[in-house]
C-alpha atoms as a PDB file:
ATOM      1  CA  UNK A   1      88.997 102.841  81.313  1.00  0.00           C
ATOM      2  CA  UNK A   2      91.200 100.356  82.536  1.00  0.00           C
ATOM      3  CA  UNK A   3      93.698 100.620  79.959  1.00  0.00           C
ATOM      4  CA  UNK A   4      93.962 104.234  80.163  1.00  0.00           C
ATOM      5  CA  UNK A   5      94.166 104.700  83.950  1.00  0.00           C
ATOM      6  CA  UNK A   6      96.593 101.971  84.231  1.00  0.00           C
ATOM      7  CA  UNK A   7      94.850  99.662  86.827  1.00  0.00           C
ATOM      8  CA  UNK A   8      95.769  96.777  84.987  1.00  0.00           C
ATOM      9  CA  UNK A   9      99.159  96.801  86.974  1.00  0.00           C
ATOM     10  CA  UNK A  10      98.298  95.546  90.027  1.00  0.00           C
ATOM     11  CA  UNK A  11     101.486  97.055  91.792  1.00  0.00           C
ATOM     12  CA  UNK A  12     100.572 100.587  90.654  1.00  0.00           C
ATOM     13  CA  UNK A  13      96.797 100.141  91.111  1.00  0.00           C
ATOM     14  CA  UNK A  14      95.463 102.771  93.005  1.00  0.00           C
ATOM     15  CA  UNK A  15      98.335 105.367  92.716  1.00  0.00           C
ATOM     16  CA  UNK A  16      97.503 106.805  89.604  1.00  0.00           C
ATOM     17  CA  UNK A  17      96.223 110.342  89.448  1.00  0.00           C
ATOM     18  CA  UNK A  18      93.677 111.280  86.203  1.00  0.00           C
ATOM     19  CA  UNK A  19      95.812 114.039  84.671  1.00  0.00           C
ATOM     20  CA  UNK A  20      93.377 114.449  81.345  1.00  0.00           C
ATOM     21  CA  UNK A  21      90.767 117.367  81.664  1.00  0.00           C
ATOM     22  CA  UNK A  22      87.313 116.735  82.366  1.00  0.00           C
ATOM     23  CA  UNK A  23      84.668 117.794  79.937  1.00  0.00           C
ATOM     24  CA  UNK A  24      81.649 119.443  81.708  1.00  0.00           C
ATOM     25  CA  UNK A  25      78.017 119.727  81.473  1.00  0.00           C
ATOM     26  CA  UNK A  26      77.297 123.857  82.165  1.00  0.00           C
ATOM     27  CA  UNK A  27      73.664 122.584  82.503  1.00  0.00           C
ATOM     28  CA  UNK A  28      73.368 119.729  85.370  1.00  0.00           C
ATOM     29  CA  UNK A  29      76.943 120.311  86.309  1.00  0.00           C
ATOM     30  CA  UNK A  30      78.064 116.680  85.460  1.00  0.00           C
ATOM     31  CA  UNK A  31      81.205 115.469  84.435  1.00  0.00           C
ATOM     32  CA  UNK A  32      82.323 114.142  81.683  1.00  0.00           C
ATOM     33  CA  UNK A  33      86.017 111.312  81.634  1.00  0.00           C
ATOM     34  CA  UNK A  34      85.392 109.405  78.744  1.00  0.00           C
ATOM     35  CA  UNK A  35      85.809 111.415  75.581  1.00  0.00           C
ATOM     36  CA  UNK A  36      87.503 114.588  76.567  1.00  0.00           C
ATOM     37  CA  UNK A  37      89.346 117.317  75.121  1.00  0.00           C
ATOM     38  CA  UNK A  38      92.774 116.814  73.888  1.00  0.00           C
ATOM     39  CA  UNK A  39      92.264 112.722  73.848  1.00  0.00           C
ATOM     40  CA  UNK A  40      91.623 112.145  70.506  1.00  0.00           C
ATOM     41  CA  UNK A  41      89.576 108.970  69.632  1.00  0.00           C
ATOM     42  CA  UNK A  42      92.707 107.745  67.815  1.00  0.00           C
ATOM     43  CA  UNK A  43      94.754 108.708  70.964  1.00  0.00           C
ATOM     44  CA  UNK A  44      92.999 106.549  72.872  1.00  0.00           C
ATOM     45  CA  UNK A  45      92.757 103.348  70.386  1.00  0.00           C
ATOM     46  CA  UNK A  46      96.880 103.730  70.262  1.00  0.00           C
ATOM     47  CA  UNK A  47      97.463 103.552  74.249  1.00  0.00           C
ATOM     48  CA  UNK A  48      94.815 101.071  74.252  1.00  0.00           C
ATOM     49  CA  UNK A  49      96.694  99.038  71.304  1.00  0.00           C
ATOM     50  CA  UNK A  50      99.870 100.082  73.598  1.00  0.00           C
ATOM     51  CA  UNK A  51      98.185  98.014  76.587  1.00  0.00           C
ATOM     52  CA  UNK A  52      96.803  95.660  75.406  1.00  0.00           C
ATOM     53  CA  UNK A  53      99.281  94.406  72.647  1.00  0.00           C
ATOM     54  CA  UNK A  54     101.327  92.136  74.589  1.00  0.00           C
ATOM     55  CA  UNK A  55      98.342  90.760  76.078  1.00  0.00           C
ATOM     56  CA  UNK A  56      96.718  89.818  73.269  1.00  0.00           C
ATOM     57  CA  UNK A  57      99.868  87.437  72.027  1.00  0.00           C
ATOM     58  CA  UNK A  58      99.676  85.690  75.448  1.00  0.00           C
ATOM     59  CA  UNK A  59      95.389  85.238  74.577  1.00  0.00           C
ATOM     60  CA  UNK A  60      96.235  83.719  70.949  1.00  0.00           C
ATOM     61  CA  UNK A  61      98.981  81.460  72.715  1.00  0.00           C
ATOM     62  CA  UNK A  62      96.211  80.493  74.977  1.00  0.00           C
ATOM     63  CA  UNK A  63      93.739  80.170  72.213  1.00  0.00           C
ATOM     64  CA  UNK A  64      96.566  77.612  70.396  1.00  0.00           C
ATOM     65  CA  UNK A  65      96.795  76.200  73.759  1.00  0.00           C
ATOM     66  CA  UNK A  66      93.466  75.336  74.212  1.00  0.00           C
ATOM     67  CA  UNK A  67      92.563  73.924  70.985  1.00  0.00           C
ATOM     68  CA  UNK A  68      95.447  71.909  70.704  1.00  0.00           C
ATOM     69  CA  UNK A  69      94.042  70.159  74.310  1.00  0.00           C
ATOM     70  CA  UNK A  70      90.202  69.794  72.440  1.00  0.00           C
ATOM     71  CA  UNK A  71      89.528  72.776  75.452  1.00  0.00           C
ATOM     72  CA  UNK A  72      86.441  75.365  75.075  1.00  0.00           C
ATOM     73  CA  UNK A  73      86.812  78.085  77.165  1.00  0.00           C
ATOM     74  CA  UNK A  74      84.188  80.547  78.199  1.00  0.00           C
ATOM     75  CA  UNK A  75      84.918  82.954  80.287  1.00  0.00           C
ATOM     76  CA  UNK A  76      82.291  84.281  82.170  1.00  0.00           C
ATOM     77  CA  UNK A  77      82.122  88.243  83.381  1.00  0.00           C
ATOM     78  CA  UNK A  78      79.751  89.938  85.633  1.00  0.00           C
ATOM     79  CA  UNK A  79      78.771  92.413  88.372  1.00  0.00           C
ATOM     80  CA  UNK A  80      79.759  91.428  92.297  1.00  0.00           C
ATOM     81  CA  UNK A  81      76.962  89.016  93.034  1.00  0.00           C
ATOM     82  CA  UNK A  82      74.991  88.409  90.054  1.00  0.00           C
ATOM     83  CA  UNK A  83      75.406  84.763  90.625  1.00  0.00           C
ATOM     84  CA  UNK A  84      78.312  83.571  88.913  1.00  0.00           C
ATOM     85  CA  UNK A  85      79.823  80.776  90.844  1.00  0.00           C
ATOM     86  CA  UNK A  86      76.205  79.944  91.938  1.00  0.00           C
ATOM     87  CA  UNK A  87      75.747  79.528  88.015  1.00  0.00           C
ATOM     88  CA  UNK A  88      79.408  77.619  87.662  1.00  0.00           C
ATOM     89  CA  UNK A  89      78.139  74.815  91.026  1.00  0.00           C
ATOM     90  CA  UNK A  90      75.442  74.194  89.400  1.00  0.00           C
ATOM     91  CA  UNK A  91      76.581  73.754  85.612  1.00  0.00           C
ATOM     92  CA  UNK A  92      78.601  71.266  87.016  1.00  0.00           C
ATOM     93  CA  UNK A  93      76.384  69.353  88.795  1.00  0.00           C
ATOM     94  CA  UNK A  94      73.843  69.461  85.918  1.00  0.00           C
ATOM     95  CA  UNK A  95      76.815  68.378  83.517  1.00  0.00           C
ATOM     96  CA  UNK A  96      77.808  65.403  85.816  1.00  0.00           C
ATOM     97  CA  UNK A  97      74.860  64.109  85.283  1.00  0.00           C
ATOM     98  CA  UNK A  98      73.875  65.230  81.474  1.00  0.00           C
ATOM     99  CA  UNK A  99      77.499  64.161  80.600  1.00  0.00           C
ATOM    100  CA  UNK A 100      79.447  62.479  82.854  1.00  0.00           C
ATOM    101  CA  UNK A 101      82.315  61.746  80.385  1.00  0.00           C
ATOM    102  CA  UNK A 102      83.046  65.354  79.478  1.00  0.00           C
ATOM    103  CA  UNK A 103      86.485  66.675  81.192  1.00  0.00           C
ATOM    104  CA  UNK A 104      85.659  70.273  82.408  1.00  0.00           C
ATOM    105  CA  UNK A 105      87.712  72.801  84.978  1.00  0.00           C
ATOM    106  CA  UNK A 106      87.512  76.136  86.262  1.00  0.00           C
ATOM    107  CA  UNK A 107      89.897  79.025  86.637  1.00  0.00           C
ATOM    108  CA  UNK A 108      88.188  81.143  89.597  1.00  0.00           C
ATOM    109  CA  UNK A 109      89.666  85.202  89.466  1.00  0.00           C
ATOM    110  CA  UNK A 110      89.075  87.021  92.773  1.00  0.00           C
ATOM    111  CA  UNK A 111      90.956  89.843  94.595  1.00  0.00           C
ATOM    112  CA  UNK A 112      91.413  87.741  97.696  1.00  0.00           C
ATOM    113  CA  UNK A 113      90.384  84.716  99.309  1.00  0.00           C
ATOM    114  CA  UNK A 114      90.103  80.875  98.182  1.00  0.00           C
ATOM    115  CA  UNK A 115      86.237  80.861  98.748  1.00  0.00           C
ATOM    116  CA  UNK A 116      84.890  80.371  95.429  1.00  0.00           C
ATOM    117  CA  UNK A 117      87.653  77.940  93.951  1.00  0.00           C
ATOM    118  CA  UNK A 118      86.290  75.588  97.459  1.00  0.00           C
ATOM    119  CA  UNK A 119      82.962  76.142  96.132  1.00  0.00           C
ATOM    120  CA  UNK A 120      83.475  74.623  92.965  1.00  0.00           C
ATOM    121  CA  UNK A 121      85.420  71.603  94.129  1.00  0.00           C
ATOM    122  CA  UNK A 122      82.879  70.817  96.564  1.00  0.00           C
ATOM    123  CA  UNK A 123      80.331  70.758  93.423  1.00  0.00           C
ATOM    124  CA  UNK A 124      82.905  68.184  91.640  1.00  0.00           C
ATOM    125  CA  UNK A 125      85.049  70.252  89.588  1.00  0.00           C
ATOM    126  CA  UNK A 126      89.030  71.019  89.557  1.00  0.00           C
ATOM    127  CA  UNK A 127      89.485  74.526  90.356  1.00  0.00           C
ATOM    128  CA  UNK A 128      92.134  77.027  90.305  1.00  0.00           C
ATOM    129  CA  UNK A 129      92.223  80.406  92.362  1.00  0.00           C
ATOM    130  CA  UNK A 130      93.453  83.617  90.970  1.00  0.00           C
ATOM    131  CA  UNK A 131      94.051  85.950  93.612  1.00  0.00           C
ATOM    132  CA  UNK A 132      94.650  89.555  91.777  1.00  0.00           C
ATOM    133  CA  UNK A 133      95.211  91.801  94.357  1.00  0.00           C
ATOM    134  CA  UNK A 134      94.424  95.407  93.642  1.00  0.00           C
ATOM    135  CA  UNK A 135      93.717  93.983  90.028  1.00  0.00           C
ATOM    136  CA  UNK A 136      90.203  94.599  89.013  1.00  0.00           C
ATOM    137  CA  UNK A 137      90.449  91.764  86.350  1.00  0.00           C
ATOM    138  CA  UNK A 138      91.917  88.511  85.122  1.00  0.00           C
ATOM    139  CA  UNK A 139      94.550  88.992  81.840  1.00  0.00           C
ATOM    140  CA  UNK A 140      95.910  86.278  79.308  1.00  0.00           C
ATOM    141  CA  UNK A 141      99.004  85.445  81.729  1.00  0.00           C
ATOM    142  CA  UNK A 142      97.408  84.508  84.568  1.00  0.00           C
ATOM    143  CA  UNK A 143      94.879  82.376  82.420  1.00  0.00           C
ATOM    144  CA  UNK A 144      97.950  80.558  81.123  1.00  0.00           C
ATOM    145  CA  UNK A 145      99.448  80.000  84.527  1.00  0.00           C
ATOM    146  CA  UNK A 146      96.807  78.654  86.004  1.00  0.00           C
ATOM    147  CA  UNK A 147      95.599  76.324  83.179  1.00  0.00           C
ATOM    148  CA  UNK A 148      99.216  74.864  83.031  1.00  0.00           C
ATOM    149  CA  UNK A 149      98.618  73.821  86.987  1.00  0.00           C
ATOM    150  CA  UNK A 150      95.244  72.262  86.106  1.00  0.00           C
ATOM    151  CA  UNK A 151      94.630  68.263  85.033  1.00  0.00           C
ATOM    152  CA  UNK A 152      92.314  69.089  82.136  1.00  0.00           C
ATOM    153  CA  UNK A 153      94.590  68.826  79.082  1.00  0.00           C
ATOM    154  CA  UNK A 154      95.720  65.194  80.235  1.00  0.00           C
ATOM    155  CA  UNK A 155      91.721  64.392  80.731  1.00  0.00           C
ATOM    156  CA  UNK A 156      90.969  65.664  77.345  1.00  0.00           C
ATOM    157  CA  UNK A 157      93.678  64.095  75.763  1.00  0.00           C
ATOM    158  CA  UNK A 158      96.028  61.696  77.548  1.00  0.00           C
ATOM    159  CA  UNK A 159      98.316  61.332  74.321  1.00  0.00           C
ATOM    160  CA  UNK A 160      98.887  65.189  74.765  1.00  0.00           C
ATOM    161  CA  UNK A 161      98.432  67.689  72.109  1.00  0.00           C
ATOM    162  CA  UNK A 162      95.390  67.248  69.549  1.00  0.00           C
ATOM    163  CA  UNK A 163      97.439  67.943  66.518  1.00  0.00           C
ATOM    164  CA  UNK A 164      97.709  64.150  64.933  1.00  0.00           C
ATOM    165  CA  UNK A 165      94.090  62.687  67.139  1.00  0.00           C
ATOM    166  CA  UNK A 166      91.536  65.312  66.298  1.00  0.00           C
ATOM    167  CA  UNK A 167      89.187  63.034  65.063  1.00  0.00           C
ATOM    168  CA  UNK A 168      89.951  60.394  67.528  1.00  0.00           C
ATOM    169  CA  UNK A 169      87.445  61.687  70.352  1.00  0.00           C
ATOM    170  CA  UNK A 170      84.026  60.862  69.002  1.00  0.00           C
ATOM    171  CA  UNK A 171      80.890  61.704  71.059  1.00  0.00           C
ATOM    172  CA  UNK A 172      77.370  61.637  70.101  1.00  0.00           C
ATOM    173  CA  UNK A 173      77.281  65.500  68.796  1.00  0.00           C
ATOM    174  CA  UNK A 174      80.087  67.770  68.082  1.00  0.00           C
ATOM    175  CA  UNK A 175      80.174  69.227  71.212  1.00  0.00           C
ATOM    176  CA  UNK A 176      83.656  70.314  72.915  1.00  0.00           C
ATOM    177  CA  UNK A 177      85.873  67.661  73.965  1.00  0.00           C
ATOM    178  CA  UNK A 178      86.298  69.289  77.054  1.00  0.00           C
ATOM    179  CA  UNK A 179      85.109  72.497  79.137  1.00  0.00           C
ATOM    180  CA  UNK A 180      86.858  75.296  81.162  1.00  0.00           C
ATOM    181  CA  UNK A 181      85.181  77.446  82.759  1.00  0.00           C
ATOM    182  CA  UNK A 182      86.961  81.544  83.403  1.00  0.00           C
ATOM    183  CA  UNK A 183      85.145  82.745  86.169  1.00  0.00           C
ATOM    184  CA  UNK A 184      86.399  86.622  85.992  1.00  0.00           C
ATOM    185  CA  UNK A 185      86.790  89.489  88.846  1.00  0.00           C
ATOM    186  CA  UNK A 186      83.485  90.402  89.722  1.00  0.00           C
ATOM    187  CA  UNK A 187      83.236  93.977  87.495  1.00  0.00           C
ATOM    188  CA  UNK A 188      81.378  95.007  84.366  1.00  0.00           C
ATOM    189  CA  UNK A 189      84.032  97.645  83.038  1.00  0.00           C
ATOM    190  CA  UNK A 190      87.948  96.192  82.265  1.00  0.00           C
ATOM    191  CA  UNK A 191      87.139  92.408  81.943  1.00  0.00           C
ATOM    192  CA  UNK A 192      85.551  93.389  78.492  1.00  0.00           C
ATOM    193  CA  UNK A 193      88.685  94.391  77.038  1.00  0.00           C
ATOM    194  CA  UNK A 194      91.031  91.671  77.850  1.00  0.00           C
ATOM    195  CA  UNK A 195      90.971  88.663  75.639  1.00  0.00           C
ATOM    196  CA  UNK A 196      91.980  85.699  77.896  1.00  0.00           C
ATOM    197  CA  UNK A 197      91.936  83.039  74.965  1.00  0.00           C
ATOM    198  CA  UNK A 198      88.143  82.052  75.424  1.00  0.00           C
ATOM    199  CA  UNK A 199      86.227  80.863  72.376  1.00  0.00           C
ATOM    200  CA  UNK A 200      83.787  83.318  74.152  1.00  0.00           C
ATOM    201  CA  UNK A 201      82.348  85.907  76.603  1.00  0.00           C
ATOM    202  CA  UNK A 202      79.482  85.615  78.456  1.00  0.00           C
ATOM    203  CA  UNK A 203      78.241  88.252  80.760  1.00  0.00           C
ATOM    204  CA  UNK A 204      75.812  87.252  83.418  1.00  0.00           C
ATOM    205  CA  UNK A 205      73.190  89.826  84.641  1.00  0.00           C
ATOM    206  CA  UNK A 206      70.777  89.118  87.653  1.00  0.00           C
ATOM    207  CA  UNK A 207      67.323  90.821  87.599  1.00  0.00           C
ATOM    208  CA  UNK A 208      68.462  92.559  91.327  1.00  0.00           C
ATOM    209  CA  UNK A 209      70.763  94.744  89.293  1.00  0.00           C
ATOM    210  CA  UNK A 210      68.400  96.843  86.786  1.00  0.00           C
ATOM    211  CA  UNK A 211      67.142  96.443  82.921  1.00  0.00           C
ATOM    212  CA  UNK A 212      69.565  99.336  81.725  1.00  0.00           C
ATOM    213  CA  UNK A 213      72.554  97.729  82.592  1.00  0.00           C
ATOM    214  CA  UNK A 214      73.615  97.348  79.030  1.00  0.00           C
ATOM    215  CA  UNK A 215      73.072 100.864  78.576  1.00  0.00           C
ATOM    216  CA  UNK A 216      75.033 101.631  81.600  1.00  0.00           C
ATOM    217  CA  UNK A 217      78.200  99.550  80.352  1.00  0.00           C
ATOM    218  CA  UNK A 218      78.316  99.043  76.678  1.00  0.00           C
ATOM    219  CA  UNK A 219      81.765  97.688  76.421  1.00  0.00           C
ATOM    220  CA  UNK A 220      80.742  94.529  78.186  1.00  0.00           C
ATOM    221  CA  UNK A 221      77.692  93.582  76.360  1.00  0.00           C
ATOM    222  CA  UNK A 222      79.388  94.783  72.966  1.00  0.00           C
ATOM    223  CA  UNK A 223      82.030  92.113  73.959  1.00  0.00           C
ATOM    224  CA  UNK A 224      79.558  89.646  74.875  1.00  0.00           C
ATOM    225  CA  UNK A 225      78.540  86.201  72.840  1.00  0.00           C
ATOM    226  CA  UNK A 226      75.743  85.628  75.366  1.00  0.00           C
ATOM    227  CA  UNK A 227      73.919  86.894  78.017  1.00  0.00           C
ATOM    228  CA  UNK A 228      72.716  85.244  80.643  1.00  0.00           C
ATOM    229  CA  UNK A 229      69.923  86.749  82.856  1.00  0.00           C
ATOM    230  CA  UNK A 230      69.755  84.648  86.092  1.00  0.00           C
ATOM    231  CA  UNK A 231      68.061  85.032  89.108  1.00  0.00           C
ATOM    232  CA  UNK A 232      64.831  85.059  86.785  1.00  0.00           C
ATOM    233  CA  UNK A 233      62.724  83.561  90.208  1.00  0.00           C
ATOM    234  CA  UNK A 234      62.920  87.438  91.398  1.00  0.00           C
ATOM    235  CA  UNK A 235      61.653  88.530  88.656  1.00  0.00           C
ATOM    236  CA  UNK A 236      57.957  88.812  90.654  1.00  0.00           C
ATOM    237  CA  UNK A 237      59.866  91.113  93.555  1.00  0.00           C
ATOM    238  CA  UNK A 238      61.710  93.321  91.749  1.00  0.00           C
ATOM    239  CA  UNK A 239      61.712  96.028  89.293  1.00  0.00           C
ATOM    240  CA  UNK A 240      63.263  94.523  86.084  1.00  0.00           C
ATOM    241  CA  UNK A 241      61.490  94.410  82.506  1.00  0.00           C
ATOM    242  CA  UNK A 242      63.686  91.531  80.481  1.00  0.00           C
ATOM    243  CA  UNK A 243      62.397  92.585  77.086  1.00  0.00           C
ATOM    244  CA  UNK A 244      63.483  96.494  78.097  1.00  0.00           C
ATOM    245  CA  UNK A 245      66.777  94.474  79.230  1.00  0.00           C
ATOM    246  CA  UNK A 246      66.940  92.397  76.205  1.00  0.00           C
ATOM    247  CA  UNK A 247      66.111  95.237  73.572  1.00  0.00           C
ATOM    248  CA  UNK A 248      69.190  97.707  75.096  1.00  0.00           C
ATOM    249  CA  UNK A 249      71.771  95.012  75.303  1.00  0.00           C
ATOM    250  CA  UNK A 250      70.889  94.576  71.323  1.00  0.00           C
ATOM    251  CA  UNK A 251      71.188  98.609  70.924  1.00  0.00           C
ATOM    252  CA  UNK A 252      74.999  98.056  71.938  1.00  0.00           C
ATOM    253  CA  UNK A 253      75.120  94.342  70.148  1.00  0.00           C
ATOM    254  CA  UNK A 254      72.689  93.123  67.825  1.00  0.00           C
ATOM    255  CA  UNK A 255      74.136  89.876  67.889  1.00  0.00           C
ATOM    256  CA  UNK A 256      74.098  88.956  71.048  1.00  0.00           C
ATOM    257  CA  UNK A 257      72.263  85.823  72.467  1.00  0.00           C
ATOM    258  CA  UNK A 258      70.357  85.810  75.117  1.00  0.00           C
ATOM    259  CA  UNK A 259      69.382  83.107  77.825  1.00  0.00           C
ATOM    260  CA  UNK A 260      66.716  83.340  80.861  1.00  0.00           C
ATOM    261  CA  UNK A 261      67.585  81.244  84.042  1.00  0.00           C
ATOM    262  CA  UNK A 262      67.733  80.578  87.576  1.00  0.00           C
ATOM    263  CA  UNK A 263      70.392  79.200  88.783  1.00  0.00           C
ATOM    264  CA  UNK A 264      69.006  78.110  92.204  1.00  0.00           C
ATOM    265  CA  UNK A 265      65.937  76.947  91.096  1.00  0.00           C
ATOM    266  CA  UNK A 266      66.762  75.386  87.221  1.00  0.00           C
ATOM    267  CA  UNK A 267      64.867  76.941  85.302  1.00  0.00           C
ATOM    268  CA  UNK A 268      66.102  77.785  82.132  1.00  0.00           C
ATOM    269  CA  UNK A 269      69.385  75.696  82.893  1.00  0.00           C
ATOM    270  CA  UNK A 270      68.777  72.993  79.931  1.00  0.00           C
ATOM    271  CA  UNK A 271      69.106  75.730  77.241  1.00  0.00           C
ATOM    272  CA  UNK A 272      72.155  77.029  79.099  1.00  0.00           C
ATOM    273  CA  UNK A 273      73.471  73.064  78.700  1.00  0.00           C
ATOM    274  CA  UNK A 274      72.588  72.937  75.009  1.00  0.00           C
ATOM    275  CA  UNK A 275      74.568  76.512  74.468  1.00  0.00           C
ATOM    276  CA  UNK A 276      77.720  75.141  76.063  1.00  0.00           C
ATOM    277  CA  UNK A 277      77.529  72.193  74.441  1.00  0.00           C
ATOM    278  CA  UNK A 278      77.037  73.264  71.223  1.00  0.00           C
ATOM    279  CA  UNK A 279      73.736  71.574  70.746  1.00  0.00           C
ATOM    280  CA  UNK A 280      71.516  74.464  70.360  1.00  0.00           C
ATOM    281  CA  UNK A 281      72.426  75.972  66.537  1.00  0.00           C
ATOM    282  CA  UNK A 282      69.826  78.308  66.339  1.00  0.00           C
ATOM    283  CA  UNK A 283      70.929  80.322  69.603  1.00  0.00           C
ATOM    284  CA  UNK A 284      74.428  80.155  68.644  1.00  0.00           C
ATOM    285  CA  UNK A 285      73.789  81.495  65.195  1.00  0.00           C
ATOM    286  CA  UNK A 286      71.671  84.217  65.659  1.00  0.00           C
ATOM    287  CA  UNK A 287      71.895  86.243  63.361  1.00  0.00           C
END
């Protein structure tokens, strides 16, 4: 866990040595880091409260933040190439035209490079690039930093703050006023457990990766609002079942909603509209 290894200090990434004892299987010979001996589960929950603490006060200061500004944030998490700035280019494009009035920015997390923040202002969006180094996900600080460098806040609400005009925006439904999108490092294990200020999470699994991803990495789905399967064109070339898919990542969270998409193709991108804009109550209510 990212908490407990210490990865989420980029300077030390990489350097730290796994000093708990391993708990093994005598019967296939495999090993065991999650719960081991002497690491109590409430061990654990206090270095994780340890970690995470100060993290969590910058989140709620972002949360302020962005509802003071009208701002929903969603902050999307996924494997390496499931499809998530593919996803983000077209959103926007499909936005532009399905509401051209409605303010919306991204915050792009990557270890390196500028590549997907240039992808998303070529599809007609402010973007801002994280760069994270040896960091293997985005936290509540960087979120803050970037969104202070971004335009969106003045958009949303050239007066500033929402306190005293929060019924002055009117739109046709009670969508949000305004949209950022949190494109996270590529990784289905720490993002889960780092609250960035988002009004929610949505994890994004292509049909290339496997049905028992859920399974495989409980945290994330168990964190997850929504999840998005994309790449649903494939679906006649590989190996995926979406109802197996679908009935695991309720195991972990029965609450969980659940969209079916392609992001290249379109299919399936209306409903993905009506979630983010609040239009579609039964999907956002499941129970």
């Amino acid at each position: 866990m990212c908490v407990v290894c210490g990865c989420n200090n980029a300077e030390d990434h990489g350097a730290h040595e796994h000093a708990a004892p391993v708990a093994l299987d005598p019967s296939s010979g495999d090993l065991h880091y999650g719960a081991v001996p002497g690491l109590s589960q409430a061990r654990t929950v206090k270095l994780e409260a340890d970690v995470l603490g100060a993290n969590q006060r910058l989140a709620d200061r972002n949360r302020a933040h962005f509802t003071a500004h009208g701002v929903t944030a969603y902050n999307l998490m996924s494997s390496p190439g499931a499809g998530k700035t593919t996803l983000l280019c077209a959103t926007i494009e499909a936005l532009r035209r399905r509401a051209p009035e409605l303010p919306l920015a991204v915050i792009e997390g990557d270890q390196q490079t500028r590549l997907d923040a240039e992808r998303i202002r070529a599809a007609g969006a402010p973007a801002i690039q994280v760069n994270t180094g040896r960091g293997c996900h985005l936290d509540a600080q960087m979120v803050g930093d970037a969104f202070a460098r971004l335009d969106l806040h003045a958009q949303a609400h050239p007066h500033g703050h929402r306190h005293e005009h929060a019924h002055e925006h009117t739109r046709e439904h009670h969508g949000p006023e305004a949209l950022l999108f949190i494109e996270n490092v590529g990784n289905l294990v720490c993002p889960a457990l780092w609250d960035l200020g988002e009004a929610a999470k949505v994890v994004i699994l292509s049909v290339t990766e496997g049905d028992d991803k859920p399974l495989k990495y409980p945290d994330m789905f168990a964190a997850a609002t929504l999840m998005v399967i994309n790449k649903i064109d494939l679906l006649p070339y590989v190996n995926f079942d979406v109802a197996k898919c679908i009935e695991y990542a309720r195991r972990v969270n029965p609450r969980i909603a659940v969209l079916q998409l392609s992001a290249t193709r379109g299919e399936g991108m209306q409903t993905w509209l009506d979630w983010l804009l609040r239009e579609d109550a039964a999907l956002q209510e499941r129970p």
